[in-house]
PDB file of N, CA and C in Angstrom:
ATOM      1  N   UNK A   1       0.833  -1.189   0.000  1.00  0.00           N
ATOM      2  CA  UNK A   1       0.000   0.000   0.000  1.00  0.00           C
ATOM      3  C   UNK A   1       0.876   1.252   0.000  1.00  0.00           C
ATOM      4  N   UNK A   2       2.376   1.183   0.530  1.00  0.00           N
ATOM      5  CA  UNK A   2       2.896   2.400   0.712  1.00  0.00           C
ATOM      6  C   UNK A   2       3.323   2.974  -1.042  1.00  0.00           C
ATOM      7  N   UNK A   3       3.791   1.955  -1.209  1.00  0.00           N
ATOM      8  CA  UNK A   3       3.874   2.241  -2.783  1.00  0.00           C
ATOM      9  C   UNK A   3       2.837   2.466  -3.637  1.00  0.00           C
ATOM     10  N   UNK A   4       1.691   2.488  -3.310  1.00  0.00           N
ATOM     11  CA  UNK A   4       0.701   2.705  -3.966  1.00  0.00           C
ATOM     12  C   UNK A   4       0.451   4.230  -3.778  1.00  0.00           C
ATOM     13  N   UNK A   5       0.575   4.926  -2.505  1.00  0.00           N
ATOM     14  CA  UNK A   5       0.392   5.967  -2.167  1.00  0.00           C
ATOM     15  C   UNK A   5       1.268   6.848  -2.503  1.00  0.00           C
ATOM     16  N   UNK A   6       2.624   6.113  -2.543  1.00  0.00           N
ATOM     17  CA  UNK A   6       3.899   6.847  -3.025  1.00  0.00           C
ATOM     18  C   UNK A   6       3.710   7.216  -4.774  1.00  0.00           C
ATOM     19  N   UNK A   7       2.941   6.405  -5.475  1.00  0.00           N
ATOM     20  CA  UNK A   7       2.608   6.262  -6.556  1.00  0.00           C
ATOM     21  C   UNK A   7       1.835   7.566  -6.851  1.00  0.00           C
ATOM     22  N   UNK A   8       0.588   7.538  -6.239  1.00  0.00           N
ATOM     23  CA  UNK A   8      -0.498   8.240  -5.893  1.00  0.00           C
ATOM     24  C   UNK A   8       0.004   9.600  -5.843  1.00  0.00           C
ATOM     25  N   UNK A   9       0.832   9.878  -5.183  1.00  0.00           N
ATOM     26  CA  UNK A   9       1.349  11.379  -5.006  1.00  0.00           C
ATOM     27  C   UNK A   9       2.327  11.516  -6.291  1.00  0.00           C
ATOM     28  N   UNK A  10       2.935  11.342  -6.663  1.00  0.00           N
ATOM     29  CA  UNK A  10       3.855  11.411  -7.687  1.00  0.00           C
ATOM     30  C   UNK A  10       3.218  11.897  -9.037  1.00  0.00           C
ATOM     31  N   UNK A  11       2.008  11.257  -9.094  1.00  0.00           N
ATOM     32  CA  UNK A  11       1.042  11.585  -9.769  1.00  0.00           C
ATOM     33  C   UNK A  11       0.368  12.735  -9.939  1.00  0.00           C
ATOM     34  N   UNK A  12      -0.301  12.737  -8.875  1.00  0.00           N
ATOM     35  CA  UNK A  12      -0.506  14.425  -8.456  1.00  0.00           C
ATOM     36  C   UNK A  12       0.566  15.331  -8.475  1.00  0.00           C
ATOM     37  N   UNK A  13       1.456  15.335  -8.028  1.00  0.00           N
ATOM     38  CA  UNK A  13       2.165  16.385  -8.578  1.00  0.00           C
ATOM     39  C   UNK A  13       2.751  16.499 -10.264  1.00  0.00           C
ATOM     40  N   UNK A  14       2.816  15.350 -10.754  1.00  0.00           N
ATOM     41  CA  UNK A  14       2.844  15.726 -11.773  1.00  0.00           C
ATOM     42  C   UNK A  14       2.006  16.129 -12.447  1.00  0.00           C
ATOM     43  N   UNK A  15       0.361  16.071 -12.317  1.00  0.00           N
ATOM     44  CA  UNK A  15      -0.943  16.486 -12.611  1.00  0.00           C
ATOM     45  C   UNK A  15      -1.000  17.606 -12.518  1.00  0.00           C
ATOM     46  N   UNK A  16      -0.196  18.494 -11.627  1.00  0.00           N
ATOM     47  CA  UNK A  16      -0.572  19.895 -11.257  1.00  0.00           C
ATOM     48  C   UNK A  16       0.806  20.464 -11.944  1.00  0.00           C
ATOM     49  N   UNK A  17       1.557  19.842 -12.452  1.00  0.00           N
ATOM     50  CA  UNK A  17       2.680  20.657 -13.399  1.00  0.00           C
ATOM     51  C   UNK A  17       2.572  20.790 -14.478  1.00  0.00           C
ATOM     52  N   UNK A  18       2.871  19.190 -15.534  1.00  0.00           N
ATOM     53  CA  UNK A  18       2.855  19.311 -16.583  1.00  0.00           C
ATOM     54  C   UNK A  18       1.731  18.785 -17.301  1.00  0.00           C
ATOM     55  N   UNK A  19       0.978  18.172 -16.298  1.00  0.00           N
ATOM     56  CA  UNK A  19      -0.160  17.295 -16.909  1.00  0.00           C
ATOM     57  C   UNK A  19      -0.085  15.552 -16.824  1.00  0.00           C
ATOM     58  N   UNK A  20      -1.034  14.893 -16.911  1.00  0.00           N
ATOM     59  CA  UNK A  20      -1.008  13.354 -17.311  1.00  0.00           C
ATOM     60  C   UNK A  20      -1.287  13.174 -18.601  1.00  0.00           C
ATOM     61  N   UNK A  21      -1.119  12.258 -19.163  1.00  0.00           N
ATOM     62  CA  UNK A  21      -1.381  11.504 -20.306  1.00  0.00           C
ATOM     63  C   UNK A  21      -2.362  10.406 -20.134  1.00  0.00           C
ATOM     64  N   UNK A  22      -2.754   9.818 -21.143  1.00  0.00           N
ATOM     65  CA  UNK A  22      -4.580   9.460 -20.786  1.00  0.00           C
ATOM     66  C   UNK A  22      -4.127   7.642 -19.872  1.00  0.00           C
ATOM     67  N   UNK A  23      -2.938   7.338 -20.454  1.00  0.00           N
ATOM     68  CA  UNK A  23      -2.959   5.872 -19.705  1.00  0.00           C
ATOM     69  C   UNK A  23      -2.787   6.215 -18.105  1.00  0.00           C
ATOM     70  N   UNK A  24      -1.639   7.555 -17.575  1.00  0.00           N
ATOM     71  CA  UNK A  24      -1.024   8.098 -16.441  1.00  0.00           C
ATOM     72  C   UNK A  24      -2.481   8.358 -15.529  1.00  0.00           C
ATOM     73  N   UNK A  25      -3.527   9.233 -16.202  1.00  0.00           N
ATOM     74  CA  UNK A  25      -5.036   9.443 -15.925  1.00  0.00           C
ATOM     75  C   UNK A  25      -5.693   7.988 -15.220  1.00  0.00           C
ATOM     76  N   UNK A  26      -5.458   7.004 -16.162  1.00  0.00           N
ATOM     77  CA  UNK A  26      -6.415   5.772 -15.670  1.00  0.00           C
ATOM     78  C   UNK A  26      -5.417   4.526 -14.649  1.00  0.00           C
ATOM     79  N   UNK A  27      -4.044   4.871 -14.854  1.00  0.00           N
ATOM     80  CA  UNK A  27      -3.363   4.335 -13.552  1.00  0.00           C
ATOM     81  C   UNK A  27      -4.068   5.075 -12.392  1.00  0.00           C
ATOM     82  N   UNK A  28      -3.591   6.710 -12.236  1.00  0.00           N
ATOM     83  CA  UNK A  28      -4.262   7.385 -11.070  1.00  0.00           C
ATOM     84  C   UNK A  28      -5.378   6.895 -10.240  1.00  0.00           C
ATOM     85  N   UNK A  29      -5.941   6.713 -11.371  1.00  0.00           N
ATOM     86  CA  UNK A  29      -8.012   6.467 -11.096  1.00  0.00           C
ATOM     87  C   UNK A  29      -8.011   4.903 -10.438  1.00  0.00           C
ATOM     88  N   UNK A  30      -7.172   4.446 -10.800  1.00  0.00           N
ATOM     89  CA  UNK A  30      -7.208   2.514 -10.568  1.00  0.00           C
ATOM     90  C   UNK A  30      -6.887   2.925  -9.023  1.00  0.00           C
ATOM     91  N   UNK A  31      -5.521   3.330  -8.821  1.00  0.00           N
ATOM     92  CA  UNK A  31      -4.587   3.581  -7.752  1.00  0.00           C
ATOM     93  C   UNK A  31      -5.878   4.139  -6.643  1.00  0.00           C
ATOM     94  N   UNK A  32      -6.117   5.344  -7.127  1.00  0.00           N
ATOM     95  CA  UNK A  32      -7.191   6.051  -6.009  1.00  0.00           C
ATOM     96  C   UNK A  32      -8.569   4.854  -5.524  1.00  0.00           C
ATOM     97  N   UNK A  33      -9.034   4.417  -5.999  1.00  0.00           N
ATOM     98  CA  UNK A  33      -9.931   3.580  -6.144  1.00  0.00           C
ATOM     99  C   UNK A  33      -9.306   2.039  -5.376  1.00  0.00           C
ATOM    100  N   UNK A  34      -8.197   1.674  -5.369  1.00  0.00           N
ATOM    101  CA  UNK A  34      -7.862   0.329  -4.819  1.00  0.00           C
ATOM    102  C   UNK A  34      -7.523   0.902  -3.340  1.00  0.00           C
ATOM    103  N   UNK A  35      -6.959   2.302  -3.639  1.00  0.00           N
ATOM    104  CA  UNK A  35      -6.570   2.954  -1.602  1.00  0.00           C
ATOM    105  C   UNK A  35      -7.730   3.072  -1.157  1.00  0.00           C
ATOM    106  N   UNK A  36      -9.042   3.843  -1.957  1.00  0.00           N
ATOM    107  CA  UNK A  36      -9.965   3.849  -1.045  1.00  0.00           C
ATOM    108  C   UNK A  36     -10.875   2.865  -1.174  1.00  0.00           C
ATOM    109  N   UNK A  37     -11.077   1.920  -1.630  1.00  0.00           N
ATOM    110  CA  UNK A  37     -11.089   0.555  -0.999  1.00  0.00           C
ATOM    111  C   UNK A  37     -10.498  -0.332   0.637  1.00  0.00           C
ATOM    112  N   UNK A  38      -9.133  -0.339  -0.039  1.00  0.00           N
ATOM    113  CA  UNK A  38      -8.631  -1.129   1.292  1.00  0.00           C
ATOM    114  C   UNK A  38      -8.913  -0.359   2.881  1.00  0.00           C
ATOM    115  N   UNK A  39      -8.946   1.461   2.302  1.00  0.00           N
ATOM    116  CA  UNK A  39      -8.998   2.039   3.904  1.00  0.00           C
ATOM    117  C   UNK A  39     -11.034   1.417   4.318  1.00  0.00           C
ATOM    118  N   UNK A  40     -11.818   1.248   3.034  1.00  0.00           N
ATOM    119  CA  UNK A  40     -13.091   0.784   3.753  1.00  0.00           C
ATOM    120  C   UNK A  40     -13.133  -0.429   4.667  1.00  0.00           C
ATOM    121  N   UNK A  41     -11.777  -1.377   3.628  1.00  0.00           N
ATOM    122  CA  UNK A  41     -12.206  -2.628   4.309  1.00  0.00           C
ATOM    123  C   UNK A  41     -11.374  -2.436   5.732  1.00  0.00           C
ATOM    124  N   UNK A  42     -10.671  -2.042   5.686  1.00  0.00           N
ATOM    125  CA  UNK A  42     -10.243  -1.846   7.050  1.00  0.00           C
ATOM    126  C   UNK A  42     -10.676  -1.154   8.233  1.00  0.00           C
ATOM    127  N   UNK A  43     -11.564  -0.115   7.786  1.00  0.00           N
ATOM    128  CA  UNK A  43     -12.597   0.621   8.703  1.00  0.00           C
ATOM    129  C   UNK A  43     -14.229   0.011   9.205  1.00  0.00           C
ATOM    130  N   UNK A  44     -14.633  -0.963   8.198  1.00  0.00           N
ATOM    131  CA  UNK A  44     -15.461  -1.838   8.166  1.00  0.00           C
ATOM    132  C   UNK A  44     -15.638  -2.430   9.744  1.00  0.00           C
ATOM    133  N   UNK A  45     -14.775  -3.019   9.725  1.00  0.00           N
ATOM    134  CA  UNK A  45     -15.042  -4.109  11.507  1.00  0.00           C
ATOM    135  C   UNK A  45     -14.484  -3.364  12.292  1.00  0.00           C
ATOM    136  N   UNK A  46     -13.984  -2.258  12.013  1.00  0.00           N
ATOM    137  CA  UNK A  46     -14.061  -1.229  13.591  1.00  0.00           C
ATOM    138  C   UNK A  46     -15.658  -0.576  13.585  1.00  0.00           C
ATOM    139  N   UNK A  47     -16.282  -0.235  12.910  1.00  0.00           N
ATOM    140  CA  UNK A  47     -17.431   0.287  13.152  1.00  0.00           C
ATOM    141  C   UNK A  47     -18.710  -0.198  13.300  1.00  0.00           C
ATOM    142  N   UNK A  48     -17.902  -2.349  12.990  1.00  0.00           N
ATOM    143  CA  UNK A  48     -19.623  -2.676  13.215  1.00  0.00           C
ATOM    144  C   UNK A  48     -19.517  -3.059  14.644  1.00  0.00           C
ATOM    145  N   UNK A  49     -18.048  -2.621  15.542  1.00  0.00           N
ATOM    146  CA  UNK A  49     -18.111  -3.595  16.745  1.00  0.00           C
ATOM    147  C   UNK A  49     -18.332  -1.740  17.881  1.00  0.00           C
ATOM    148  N   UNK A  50     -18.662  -0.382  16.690  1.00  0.00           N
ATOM    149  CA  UNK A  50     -19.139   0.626  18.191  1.00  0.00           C
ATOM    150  C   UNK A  50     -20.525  -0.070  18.521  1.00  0.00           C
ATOM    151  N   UNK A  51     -20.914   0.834  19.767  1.00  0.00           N
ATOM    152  CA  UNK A  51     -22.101  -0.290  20.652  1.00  0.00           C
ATOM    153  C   UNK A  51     -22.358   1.244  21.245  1.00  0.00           C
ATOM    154  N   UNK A  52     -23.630   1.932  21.467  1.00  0.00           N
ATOM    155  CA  UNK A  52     -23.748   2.534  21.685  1.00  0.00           C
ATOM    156  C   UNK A  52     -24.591   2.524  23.144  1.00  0.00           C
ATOM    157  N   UNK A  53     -24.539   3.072  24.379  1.00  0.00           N
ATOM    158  CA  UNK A  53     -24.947   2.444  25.743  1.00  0.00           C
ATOM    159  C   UNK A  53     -26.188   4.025  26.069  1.00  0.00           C
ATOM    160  N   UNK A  54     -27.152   3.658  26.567  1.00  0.00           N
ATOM    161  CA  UNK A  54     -27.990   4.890  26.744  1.00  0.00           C
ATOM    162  C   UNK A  54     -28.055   5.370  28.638  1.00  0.00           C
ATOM    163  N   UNK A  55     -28.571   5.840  29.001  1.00  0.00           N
ATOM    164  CA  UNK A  55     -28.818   6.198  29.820  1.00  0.00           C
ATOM    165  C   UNK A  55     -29.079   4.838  30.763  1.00  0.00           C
ATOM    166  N   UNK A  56     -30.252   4.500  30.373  1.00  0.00           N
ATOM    167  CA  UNK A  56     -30.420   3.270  31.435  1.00  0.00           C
ATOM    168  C   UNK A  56     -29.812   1.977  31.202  1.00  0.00           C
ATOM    169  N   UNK A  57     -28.942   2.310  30.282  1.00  0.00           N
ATOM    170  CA  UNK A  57     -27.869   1.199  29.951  1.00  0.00           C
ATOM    171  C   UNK A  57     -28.345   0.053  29.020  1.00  0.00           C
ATOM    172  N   UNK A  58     -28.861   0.261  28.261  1.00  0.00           N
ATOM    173  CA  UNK A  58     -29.404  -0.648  26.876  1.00  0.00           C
ATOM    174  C   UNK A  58     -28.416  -0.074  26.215  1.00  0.00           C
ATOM    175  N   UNK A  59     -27.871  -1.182  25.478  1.00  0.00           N
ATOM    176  CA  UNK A  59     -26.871  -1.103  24.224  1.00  0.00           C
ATOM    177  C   UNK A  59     -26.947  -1.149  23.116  1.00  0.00           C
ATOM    178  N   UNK A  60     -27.216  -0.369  22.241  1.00  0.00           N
ATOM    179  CA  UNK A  60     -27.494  -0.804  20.888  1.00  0.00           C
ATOM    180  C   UNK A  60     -26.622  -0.578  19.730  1.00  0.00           C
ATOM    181  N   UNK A  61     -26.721  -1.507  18.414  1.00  0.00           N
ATOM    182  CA  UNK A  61     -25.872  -0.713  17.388  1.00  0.00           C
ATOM    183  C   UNK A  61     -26.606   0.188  16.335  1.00  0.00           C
ATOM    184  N   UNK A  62     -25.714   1.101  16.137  1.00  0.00           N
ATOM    185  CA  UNK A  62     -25.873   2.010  15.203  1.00  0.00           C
ATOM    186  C   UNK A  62     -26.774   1.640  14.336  1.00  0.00           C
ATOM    187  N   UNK A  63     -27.949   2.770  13.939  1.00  0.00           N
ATOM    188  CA  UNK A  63     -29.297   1.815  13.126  1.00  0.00           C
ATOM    189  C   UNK A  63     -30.122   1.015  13.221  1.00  0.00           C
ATOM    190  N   UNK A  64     -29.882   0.914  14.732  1.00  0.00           N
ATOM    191  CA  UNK A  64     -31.247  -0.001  15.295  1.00  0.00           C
ATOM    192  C   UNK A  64     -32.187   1.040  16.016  1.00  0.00           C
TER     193      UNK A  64
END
């Protein structure tokens, strides 16, 4: 992943200088799209295990 990000930026800055070229464009787009992927799947099972506790102490999850 670090290389992906390292990728990712390299990109962008060259985007904001001289420009991409249309294959450089659809690496970017792959790249952006596989990082924000993996950060979902990784954020995924931290958020189905919050538990939210009320006042009189019933616990529920999010959306119930």
């Amino acid at each position: 992943m670090e290389d992906n990000v390292k990728r990712i930026n390299e990109l962008a800055t060259k985007a904001k200088g001289e420009g991409l070229s249309d294959e450089e464009k659809a690496e970017q787009a792959q790249l952006r799209r596989a990082y924000i992927d993996a950060v979902k799947s990784s954020l995924t099972p931290h958020l189905e295990r919050i538990r939210f506790v009320d006042d009189k102490g019933n616990v529920t999850k999010p959306g119930e």
